[in-house]
N, C-alpha and C. Protein backbone atom coordinates (compact mmCIF):
# COMPACT_ATOMS: atom_id res chain seq x y z
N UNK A 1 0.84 -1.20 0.00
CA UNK A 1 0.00 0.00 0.00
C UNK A 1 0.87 1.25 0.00
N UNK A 2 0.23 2.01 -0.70
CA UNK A 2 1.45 3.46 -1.36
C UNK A 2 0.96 4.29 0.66
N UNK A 3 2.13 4.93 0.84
CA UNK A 3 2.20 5.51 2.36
C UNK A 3 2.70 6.92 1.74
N UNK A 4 2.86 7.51 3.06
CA UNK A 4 2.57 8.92 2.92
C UNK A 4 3.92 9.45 2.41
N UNK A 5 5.16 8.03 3.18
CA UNK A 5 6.65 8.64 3.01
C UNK A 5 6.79 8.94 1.48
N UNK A 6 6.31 7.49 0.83
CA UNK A 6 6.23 7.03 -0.69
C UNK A 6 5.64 8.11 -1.70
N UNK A 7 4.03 8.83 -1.24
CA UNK A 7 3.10 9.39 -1.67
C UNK A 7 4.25 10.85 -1.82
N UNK A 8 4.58 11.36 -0.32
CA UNK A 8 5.25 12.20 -0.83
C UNK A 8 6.60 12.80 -1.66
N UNK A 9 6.81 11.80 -1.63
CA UNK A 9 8.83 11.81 -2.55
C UNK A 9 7.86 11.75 -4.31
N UNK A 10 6.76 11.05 -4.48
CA UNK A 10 6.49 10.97 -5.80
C UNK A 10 6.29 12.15 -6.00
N UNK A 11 5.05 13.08 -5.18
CA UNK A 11 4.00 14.24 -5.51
C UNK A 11 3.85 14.76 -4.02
N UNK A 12 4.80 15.77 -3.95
CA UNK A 12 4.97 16.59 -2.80
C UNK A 12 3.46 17.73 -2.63
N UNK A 13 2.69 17.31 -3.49
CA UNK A 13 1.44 18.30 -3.14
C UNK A 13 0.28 17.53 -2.54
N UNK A 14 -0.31 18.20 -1.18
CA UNK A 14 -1.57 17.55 -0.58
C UNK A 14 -2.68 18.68 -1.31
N UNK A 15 -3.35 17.86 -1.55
CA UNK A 15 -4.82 18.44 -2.06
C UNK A 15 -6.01 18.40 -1.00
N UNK A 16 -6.28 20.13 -0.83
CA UNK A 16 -6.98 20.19 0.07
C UNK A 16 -8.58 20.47 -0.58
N UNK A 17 -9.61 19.20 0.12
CA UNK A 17 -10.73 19.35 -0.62
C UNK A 17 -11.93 19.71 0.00
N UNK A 18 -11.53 21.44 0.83
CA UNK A 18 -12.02 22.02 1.63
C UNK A 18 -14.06 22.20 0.96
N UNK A 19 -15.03 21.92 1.68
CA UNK A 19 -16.34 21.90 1.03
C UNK A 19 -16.84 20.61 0.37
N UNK A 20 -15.88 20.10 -0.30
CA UNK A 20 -16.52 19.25 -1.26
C UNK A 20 -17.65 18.46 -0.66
N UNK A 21 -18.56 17.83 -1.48
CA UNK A 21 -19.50 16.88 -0.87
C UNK A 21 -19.46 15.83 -1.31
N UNK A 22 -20.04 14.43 -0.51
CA UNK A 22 -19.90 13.57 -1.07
C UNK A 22 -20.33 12.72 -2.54
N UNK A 23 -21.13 13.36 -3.27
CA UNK A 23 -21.93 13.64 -4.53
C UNK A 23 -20.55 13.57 -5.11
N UNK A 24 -19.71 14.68 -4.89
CA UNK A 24 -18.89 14.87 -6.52
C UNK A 24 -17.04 14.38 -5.97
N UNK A 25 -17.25 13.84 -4.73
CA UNK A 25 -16.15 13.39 -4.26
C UNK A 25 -14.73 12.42 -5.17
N UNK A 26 -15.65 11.07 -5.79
CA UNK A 26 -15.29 10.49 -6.91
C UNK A 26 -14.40 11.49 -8.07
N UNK A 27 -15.43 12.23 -8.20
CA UNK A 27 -15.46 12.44 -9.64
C UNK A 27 -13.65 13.50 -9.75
N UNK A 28 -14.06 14.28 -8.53
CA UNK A 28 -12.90 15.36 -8.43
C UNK A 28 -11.74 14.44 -7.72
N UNK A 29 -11.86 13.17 -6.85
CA UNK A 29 -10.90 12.25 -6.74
C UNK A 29 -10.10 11.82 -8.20
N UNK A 30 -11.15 11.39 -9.17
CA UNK A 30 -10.53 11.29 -10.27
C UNK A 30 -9.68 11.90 -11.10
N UNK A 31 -10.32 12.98 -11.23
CA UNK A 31 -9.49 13.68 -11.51
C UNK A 31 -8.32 13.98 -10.99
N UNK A 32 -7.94 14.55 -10.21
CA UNK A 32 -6.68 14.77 -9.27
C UNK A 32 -5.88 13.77 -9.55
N UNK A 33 -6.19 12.36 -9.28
CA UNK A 33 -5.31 11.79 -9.38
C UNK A 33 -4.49 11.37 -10.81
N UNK A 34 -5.80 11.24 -12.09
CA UNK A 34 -5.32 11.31 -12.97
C UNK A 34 -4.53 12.74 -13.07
N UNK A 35 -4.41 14.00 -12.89
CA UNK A 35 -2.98 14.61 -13.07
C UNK A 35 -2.19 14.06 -12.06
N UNK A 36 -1.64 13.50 -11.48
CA UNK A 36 -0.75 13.01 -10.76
C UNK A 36 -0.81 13.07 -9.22
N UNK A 37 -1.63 13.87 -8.54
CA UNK A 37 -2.07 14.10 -7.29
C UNK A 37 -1.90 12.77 -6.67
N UNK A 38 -1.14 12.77 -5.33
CA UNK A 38 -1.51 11.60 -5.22
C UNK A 38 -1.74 11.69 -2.95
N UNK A 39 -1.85 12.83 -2.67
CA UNK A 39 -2.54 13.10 -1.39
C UNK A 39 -3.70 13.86 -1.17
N UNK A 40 -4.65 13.54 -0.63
CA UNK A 40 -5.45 14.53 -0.46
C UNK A 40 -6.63 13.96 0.98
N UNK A 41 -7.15 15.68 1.22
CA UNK A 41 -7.18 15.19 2.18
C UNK A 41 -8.59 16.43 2.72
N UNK A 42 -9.44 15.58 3.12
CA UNK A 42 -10.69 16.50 3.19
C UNK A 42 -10.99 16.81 4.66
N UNK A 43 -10.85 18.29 4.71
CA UNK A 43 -10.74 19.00 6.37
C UNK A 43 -12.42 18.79 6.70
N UNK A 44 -12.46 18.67 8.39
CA UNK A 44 -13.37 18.13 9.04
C UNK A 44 -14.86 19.13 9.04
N UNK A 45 -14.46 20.29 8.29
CA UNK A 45 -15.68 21.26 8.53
C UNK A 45 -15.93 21.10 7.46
N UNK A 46 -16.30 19.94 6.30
CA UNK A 46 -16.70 20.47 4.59
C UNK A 46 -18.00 19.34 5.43
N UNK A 47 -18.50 19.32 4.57
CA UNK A 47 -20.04 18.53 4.15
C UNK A 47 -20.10 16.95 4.33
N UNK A 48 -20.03 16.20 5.65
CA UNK A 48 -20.47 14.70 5.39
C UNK A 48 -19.17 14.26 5.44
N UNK A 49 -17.78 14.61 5.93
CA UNK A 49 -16.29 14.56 5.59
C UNK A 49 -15.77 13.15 6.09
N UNK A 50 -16.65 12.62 7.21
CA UNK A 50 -16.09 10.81 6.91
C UNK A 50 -16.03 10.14 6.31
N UNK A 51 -17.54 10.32 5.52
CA UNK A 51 -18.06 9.14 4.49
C UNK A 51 -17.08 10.20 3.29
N UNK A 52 -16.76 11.17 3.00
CA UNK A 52 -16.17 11.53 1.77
C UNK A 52 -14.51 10.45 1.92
N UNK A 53 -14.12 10.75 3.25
CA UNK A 53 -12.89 10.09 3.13
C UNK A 53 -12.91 8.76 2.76
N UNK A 54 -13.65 8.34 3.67
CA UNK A 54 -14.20 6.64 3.43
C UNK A 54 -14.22 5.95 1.88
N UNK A 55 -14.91 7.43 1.08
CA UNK A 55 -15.50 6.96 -0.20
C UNK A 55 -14.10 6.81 -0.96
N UNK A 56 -13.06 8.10 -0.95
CA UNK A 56 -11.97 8.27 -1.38
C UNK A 56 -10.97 7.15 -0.99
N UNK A 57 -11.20 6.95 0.60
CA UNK A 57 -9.68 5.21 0.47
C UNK A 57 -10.38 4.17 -0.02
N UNK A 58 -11.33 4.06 -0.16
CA UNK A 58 -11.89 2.67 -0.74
C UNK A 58 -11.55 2.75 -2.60
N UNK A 59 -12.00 3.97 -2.68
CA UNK A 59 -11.50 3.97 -4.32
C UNK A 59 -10.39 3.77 -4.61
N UNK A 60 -9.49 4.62 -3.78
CA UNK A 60 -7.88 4.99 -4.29
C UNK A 60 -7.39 3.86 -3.18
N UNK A 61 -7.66 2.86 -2.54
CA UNK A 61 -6.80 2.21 -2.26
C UNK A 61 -5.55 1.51 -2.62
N UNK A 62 -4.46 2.05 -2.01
CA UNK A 62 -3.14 1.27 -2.39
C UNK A 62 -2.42 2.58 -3.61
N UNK A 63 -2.84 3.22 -4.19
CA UNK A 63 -2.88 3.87 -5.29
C UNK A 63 -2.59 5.59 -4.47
N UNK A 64 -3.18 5.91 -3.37
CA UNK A 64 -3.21 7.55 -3.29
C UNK A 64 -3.58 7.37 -1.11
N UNK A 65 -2.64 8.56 -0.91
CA UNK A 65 -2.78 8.78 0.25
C UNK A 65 -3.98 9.58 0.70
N UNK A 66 -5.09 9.23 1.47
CA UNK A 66 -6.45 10.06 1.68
C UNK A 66 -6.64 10.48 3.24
N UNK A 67 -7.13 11.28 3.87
CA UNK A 67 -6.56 11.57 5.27
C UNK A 67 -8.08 12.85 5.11
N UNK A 68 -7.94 13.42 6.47
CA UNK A 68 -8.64 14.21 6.89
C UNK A 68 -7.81 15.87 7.82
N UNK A 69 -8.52 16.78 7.44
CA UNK A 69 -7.88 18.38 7.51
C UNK A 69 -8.48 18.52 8.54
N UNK A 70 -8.26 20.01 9.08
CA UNK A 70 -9.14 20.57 10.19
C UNK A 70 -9.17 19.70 11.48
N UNK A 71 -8.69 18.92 11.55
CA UNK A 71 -8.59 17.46 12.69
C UNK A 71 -8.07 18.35 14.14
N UNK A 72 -8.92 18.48 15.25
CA UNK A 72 -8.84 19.23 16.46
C UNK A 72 -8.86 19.09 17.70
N UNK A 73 -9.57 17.21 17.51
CA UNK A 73 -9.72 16.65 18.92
C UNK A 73 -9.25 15.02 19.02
N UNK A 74 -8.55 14.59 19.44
CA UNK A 74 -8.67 12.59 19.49
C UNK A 74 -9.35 11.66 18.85
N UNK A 75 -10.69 12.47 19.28
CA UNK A 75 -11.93 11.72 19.07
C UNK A 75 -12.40 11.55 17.43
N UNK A 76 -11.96 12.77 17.04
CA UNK A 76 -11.77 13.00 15.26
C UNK A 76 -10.95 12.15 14.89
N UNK A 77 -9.59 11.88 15.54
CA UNK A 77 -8.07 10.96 15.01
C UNK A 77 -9.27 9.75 14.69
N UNK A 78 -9.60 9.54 15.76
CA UNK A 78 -9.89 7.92 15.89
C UNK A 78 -10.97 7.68 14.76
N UNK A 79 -12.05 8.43 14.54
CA UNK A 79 -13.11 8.26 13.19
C UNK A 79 -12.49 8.48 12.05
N UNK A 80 -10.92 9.34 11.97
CA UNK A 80 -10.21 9.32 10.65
C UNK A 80 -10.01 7.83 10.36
N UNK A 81 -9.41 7.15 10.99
CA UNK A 81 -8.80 6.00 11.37
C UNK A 81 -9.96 4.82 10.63
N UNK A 82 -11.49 5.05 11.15
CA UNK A 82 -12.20 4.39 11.32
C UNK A 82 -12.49 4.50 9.98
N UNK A 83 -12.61 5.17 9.27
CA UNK A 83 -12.83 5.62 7.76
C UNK A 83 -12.14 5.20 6.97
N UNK A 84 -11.05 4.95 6.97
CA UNK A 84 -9.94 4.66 6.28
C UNK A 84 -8.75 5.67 5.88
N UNK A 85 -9.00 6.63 6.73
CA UNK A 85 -7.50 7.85 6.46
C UNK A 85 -6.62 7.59 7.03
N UNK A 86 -5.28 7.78 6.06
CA UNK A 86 -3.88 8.01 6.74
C UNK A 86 -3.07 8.81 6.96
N UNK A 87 -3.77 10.04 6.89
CA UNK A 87 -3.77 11.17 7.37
C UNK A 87 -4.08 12.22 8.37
N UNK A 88 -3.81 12.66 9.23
CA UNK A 88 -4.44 13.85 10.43
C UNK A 88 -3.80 14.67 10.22
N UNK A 89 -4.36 16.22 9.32
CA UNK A 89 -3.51 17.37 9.65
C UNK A 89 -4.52 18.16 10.49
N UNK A 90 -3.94 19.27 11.00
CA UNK A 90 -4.55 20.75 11.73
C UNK A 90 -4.10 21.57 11.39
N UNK A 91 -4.93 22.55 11.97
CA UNK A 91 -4.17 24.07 11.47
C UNK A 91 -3.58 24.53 13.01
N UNK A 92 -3.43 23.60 13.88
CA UNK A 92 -2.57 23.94 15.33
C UNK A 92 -2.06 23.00 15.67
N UNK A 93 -1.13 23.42 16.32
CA UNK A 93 -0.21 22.69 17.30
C UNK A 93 -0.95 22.26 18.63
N UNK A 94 -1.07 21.12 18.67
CA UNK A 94 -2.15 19.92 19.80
C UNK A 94 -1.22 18.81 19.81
N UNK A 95 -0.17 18.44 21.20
CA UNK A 95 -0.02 16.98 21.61
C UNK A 95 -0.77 16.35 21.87
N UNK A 96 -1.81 16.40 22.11
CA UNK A 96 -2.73 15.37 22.24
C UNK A 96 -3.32 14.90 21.28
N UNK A 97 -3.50 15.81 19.96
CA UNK A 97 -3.93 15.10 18.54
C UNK A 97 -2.83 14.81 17.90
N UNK A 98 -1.33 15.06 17.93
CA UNK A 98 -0.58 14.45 17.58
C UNK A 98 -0.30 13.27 18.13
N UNK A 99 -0.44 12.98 19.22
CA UNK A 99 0.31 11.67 19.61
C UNK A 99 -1.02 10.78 19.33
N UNK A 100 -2.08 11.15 19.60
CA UNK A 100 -3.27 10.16 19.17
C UNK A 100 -3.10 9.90 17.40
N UNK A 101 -2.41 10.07 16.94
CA UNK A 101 -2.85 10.29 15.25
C UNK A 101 -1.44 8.88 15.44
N UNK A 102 0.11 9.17 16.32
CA UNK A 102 0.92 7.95 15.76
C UNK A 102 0.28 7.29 16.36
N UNK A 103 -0.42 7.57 17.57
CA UNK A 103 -0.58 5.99 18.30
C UNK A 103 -2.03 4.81 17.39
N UNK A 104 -2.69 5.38 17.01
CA UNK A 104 -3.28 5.11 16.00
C UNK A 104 -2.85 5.02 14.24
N UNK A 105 -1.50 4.76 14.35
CA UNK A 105 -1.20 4.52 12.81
C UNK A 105 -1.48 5.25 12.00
N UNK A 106 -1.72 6.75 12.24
CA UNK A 106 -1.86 7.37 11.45
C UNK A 106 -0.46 8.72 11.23
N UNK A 107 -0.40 9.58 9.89
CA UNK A 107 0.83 10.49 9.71
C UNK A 107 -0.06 11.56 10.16
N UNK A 108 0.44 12.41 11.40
CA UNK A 108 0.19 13.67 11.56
C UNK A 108 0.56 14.62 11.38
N UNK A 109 -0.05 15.74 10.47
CA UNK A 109 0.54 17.12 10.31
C UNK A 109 0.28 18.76 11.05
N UNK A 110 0.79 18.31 12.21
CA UNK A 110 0.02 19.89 12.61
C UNK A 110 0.66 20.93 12.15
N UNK A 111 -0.29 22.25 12.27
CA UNK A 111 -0.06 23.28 12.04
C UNK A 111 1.06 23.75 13.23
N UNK A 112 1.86 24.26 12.55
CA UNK A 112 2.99 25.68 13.07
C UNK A 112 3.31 26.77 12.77
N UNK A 113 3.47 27.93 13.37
CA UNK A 113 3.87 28.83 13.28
C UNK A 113 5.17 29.71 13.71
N UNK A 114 5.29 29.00 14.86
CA UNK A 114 6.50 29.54 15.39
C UNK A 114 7.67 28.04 15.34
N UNK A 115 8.93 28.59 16.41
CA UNK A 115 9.87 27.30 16.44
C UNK A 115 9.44 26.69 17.65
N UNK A 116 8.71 27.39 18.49
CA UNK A 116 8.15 27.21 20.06
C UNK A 116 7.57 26.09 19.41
N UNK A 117 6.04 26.19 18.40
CA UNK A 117 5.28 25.08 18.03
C UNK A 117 5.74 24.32 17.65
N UNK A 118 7.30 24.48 16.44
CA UNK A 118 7.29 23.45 15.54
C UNK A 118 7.93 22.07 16.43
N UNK A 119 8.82 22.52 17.67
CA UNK A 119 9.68 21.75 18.77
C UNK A 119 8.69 21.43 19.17
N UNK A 120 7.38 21.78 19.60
CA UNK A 120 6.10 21.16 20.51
C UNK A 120 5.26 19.54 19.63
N UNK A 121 5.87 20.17 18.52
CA UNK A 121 5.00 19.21 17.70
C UNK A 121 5.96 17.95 17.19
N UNK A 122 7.32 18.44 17.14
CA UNK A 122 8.48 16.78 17.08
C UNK A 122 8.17 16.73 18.16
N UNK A 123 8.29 16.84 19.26
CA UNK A 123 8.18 16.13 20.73
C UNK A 123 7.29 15.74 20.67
N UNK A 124 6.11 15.62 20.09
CA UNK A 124 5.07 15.35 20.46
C UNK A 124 5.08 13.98 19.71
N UNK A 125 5.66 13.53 18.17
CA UNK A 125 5.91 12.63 17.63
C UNK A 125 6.13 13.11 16.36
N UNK A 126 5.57 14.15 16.04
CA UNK A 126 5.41 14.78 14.84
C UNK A 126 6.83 14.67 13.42
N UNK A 127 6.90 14.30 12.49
CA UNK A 127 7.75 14.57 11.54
C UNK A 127 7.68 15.54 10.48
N UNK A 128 6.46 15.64 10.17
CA UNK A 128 5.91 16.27 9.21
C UNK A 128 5.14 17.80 9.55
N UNK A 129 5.73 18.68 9.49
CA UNK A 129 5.32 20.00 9.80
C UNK A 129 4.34 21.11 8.87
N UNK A 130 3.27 21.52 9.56
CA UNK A 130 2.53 22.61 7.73
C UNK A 130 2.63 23.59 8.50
N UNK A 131 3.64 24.15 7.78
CA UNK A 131 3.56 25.90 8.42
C UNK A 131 2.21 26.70 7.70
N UNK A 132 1.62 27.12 8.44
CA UNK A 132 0.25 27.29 8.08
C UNK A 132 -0.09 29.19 8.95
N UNK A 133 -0.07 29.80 8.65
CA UNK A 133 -0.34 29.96 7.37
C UNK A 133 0.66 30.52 6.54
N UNK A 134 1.23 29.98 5.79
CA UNK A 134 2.49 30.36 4.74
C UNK A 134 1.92 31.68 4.66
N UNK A 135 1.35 32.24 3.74
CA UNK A 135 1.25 33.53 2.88
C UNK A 135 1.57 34.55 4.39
N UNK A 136 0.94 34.35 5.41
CA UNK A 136 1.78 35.37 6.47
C UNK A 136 2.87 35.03 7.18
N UNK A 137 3.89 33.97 6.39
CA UNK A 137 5.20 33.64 6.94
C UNK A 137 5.97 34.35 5.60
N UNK A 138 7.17 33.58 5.37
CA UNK A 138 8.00 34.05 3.54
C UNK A 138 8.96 32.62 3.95
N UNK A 139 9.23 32.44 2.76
CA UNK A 139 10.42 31.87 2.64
C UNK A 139 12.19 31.68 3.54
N UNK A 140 11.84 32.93 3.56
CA UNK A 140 13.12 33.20 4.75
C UNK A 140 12.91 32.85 6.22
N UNK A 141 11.69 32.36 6.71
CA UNK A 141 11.20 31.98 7.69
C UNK A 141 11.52 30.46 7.73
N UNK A 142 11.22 29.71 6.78
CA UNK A 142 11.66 28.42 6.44
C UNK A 142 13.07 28.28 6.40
N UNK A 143 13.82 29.42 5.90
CA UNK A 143 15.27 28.88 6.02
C UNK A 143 15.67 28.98 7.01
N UNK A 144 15.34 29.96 7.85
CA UNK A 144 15.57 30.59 9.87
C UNK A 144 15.32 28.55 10.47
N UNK A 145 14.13 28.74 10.19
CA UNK A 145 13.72 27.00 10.30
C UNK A 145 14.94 26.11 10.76
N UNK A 146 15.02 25.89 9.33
CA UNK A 146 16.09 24.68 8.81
C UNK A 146 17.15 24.60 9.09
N UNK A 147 17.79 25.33 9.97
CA UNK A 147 19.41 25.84 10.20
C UNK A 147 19.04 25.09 12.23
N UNK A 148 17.70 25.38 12.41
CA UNK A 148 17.59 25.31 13.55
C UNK A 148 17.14 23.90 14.06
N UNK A 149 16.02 22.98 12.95
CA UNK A 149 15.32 22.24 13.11
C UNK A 149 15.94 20.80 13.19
N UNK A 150 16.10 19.87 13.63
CA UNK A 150 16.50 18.48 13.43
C UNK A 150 16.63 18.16 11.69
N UNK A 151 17.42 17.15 11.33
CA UNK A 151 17.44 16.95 9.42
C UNK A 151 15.98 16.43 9.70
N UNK A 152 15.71 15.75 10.27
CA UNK A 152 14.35 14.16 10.11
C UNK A 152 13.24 15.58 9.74
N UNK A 153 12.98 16.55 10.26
CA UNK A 153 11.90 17.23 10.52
C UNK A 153 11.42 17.75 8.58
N UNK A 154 10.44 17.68 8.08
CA UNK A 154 10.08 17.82 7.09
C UNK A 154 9.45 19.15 7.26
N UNK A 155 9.12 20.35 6.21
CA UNK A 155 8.22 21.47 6.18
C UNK A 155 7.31 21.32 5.30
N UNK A 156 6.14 22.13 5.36
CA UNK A 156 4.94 21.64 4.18
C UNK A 156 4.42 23.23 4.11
N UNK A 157 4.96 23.97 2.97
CA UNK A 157 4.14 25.64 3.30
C UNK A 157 2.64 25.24 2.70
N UNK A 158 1.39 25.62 3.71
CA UNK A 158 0.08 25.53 3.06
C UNK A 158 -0.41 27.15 3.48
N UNK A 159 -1.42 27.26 1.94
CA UNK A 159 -1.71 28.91 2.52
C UNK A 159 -1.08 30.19 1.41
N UNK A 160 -1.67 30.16 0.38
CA UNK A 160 -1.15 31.11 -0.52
C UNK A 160 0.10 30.54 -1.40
N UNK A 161 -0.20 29.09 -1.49
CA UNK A 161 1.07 28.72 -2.86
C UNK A 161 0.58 28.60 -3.67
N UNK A 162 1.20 28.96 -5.11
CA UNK A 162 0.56 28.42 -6.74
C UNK A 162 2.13 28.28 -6.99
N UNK A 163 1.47 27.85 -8.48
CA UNK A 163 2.76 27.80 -8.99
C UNK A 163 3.98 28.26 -9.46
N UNK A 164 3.37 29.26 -9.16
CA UNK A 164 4.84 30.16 -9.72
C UNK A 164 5.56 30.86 -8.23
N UNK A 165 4.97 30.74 -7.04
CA UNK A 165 6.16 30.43 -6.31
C UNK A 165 6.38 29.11 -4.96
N UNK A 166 5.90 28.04 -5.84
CA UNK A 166 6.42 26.87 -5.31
C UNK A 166 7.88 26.70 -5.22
N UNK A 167 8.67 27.36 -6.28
CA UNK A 167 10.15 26.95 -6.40
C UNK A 167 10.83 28.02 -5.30
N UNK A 168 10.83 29.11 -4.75
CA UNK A 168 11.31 29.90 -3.54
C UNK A 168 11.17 29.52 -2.74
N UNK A 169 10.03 28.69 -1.72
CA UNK A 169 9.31 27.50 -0.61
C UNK A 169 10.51 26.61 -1.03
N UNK A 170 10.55 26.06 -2.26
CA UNK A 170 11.48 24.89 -2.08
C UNK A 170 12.77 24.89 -1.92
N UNK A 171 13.27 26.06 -2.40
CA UNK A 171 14.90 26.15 -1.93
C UNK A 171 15.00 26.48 -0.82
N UNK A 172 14.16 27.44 -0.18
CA UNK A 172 13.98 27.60 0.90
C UNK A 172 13.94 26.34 1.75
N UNK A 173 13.94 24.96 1.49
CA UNK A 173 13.57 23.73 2.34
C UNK A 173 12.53 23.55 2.57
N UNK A 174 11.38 24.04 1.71
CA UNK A 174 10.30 23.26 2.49
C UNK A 174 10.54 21.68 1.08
N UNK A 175 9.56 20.67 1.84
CA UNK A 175 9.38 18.81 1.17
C UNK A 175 8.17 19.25 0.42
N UNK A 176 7.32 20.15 0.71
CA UNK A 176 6.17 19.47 0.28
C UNK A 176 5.16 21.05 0.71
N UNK A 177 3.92 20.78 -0.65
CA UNK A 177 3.03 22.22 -0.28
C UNK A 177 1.61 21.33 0.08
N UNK A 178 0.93 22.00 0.87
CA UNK A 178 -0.58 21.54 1.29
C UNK A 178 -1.21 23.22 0.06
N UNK A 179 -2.24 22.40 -0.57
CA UNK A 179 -3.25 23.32 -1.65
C UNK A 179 -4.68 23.55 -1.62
N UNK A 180 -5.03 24.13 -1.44
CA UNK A 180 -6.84 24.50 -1.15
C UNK A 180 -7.29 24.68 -2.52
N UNK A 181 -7.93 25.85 -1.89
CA UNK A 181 -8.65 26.70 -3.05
C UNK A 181 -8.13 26.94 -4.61
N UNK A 182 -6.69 26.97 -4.57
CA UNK A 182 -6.33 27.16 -5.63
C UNK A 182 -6.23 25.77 -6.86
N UNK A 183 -6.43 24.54 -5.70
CA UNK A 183 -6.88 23.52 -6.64
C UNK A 183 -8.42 23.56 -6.77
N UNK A 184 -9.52 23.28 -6.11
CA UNK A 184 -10.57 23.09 -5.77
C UNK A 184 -10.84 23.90 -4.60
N UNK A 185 -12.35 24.47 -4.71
CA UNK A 185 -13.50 24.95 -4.17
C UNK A 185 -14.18 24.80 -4.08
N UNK A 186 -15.18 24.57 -3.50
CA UNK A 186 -17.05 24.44 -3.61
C UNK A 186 -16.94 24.91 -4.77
N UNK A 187 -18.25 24.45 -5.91
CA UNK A 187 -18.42 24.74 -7.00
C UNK A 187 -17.65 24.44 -7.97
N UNK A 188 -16.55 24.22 -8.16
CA UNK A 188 -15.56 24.09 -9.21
C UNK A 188 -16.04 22.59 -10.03
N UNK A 189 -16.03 22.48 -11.07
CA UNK A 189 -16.40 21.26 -11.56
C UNK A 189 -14.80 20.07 -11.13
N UNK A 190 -15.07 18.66 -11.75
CA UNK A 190 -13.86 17.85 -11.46
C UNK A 190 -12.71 18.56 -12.61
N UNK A 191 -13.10 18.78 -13.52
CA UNK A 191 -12.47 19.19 -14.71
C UNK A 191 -11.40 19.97 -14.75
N UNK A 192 -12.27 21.30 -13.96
CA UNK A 192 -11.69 22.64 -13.23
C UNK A 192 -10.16 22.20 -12.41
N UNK A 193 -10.66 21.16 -11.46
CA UNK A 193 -9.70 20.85 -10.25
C UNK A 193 -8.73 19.90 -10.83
N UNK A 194 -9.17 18.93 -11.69
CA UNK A 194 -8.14 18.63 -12.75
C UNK A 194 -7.24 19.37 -13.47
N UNK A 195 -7.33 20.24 -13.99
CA UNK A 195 -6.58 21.08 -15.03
C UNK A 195 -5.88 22.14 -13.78
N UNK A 196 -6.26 22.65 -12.80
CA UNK A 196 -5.51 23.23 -11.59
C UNK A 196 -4.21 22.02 -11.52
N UNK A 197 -4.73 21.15 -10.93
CA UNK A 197 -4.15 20.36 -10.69
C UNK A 197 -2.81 19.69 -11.44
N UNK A 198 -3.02 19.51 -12.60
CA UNK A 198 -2.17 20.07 -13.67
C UNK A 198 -0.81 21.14 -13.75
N UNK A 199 -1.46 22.07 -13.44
CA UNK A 199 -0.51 23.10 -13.75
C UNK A 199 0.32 22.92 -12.30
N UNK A 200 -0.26 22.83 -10.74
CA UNK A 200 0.81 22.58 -9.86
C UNK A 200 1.71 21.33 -10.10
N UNK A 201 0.96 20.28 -10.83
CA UNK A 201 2.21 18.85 -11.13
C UNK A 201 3.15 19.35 -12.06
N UNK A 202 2.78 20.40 -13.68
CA UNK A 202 4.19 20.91 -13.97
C UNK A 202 4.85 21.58 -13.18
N UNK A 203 4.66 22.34 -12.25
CA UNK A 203 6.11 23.12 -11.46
C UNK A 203 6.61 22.22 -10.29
N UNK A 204 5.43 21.33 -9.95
CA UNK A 204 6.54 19.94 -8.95
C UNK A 204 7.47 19.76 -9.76
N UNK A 205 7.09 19.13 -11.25
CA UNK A 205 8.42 18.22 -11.77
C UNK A 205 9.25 19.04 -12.05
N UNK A 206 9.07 20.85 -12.49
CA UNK A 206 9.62 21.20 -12.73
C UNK A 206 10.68 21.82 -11.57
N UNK A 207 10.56 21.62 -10.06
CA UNK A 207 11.64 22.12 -9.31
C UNK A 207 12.28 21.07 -9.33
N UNK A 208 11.85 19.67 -9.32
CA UNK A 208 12.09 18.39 -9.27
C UNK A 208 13.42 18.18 -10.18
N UNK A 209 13.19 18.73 -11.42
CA UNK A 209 14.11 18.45 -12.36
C UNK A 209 13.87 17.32 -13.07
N UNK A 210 12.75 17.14 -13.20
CA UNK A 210 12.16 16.19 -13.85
C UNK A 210 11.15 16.39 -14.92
């Protein structure tokens, strides 16, 4: 089964499928993944968001990493779990939803902002970091980071990336971008979020060198 380490070295972008409902879940799953998407991950305040996840690992099993956003309390870890996600991100720093997310087999991403959080959140078990909200951090914040942070510790800028400055985030050290709106929105057809989707997989391969 493809894992998150795997998911992300292929396609360093999580697709965030903030709103969606379970009606067009499939369809915009499909899509995504046919451009190459291969994380995504539907935050806990959109419409019906278990059964969307549920619907998404049963499809993409083995094939695409599916997980749940907005994740704020334990009790959420454990119905991610129950659904079939292998995913828990937040938009905060919580030991208690981090350590419930490894102790339950699942990859947790909390939100950080500072170095106070990002140390709160490796201690906590954490590897995988989303500085959240990027667009009110920069790049140079990530490199302050990285000089300071353990190697193991990964960055994820979510929050005001497209594609044309994914490649500054990445020299900067961040692994990997978390994407909202600028892939998908309420309303957007699968098509729409496909062809988004698209254009962030050319500037992956293209920092990639690939």
């Amino acid at each position: 089964m493809l894992d998150f380490e795997q998911a992300a070295a292929e396609c360093g972008i999580i697709a965030i499928l903030r709103g969606i409902t379970l009606d067009e879940v499939a369809a915009v799953g499909d899509a995504l993944f046919a451009a190459g998407i291969r994380i995504v991950e539907v935050p806990l305040n959109s419409p019906d968001p278990f059964r969307s996840i549920a619907a998404l690992a049963a499809r993409f099993r083995g094939r695409m990493v599916v997980g749940a956003g907005t994740v704020l309390d334990s009790g959420s870890v454990d119905r991610v779990k129950s659904a079939g996600g292998q995913i828990s991100v937040s938009p905060d720093c919580n030991p208690e939803v981090i350590s419930r997310a490894v102790e339950r087999g699942l990859v947790p991403l909390p939100g950080v902002f500072t170095p106070t959080e990002a140390f709160a959140a490796l201690r906590a078990g954490a590897v995988h970091l989303k500085l959240f909200p990027a667009e009110a951090a920069s790049p140079r914040t990530v490199k302050a980071w990285k000089a300071v942070l353990p190697k193991h510790a990964r960055l994820y800028a979510v929050g005001g990336v497209t594609p044309s400055n994914m490649q500054e985030w990445a020299d900067a050290g961040c692994a990997g971008f978390g994407v909202g709106s600028n892939i998908y929105k309420p309303g957007m057809s699968a098509d729409d979020a496909g062809r988004a989707a698209r254009q962030f997989m050319a500037a992956w391969a293209a920092l990639r060198g690939t």
